[in-house]
C-alpha atoms as a PDB file:
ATOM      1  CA  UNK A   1      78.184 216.752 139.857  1.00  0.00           C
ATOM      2  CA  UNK A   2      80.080 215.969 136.275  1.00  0.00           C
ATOM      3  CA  UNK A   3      80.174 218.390 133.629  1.00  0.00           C
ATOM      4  CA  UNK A   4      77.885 216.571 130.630  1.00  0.00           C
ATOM      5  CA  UNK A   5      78.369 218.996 128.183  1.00  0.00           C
ATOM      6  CA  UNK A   6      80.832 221.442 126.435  1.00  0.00           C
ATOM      7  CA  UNK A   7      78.370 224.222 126.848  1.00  0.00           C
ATOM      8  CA  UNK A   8      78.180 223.530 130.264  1.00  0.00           C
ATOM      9  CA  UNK A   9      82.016 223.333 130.914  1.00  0.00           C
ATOM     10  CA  UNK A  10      82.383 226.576 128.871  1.00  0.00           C
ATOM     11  CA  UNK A  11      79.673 228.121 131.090  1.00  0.00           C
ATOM     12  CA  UNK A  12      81.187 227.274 134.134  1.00  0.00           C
ATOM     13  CA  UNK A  13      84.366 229.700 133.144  1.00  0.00           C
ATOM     14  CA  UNK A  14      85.204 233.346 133.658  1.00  0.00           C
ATOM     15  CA  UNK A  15      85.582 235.328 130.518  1.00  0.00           C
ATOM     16  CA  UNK A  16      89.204 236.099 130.817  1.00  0.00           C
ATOM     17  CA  UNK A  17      89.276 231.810 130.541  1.00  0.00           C
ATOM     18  CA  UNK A  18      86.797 231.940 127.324  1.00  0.00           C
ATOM     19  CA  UNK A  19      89.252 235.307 125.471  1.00  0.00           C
ATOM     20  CA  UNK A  20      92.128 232.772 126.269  1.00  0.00           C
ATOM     21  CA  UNK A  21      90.600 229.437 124.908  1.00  0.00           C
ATOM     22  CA  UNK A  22      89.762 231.792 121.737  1.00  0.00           C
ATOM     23  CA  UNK A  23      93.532 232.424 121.126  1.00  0.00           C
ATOM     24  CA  UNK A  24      93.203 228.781 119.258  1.00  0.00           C
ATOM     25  CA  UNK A  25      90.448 229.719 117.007  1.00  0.00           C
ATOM     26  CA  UNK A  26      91.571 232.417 114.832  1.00  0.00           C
ATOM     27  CA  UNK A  27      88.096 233.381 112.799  1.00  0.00           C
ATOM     28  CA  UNK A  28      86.332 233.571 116.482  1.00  0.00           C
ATOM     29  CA  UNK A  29      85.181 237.225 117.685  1.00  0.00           C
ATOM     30  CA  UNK A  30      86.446 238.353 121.080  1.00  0.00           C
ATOM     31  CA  UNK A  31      83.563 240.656 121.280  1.00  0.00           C
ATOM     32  CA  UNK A  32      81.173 240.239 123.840  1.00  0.00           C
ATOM     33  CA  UNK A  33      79.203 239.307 126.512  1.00  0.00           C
ATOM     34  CA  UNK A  34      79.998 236.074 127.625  1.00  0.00           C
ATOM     35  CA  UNK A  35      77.333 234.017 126.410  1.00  0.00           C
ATOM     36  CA  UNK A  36      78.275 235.292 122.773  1.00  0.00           C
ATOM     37  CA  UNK A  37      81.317 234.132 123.835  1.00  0.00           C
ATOM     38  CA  UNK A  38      80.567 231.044 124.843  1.00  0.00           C
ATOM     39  CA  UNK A  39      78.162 230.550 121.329  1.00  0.00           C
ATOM     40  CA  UNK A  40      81.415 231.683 119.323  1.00  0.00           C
ATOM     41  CA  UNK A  41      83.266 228.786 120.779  1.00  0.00           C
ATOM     42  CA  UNK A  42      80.801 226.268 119.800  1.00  0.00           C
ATOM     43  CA  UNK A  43      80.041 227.705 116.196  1.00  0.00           C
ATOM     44  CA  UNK A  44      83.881 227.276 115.930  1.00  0.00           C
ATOM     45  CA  UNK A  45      84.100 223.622 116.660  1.00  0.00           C
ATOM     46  CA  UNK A  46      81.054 222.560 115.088  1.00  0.00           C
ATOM     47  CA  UNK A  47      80.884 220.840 111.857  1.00  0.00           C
ATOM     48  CA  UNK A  48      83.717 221.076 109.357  1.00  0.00           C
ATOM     49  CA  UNK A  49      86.208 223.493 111.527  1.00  0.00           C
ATOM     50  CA  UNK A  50      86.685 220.942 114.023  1.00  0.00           C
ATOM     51  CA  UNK A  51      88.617 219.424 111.199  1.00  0.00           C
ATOM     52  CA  UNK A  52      90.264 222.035 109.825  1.00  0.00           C
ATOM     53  CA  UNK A  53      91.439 223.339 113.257  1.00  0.00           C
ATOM     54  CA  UNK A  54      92.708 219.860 114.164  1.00  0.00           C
ATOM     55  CA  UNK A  55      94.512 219.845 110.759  1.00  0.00           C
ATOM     56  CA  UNK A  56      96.173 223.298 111.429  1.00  0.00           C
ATOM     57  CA  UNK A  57      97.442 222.606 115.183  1.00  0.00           C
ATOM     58  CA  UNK A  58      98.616 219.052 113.689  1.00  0.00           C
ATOM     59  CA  UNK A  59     101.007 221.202 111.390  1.00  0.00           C
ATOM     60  CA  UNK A  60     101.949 223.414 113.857  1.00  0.00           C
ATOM     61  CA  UNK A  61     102.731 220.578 116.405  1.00  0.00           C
ATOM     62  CA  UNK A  62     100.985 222.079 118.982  1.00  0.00           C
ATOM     63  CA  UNK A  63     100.761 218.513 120.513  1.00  0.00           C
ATOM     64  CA  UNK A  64     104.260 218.073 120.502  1.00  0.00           C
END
């Protein structure tokens, strides 16, 4: 069955995964159970700090 959703994809990780995804997000708290993590991931992408964390990895090159 496809993943359909970002929550769901997150879900379907250990927490050792989630800690490392957070290494991008640098005002997200490690602290946790893994549902909090999970929530901290999403409350870091949403709204305007998808921008600004695409801006900062653009001027780090982290695509290059």
């Amino acid at each position: 069955m496809p993943i359909i959703s970002l929550t769901e994809a997150l879900n379907n990780l250990t927490v050792d995964n989630l800690k490392s995804l957070m290494r991008w997000l640098p005002e997200a708290s490690r602290i946790g159970k893994k549902s909090g993590l999970v929530e901290e991931i999403l409350r870091n992408l949403a709204g305007d700090r998808l921008q600004a964390l695409w801006k900062g990895w653009t001027r780090l090159n982290v695509w290059r």
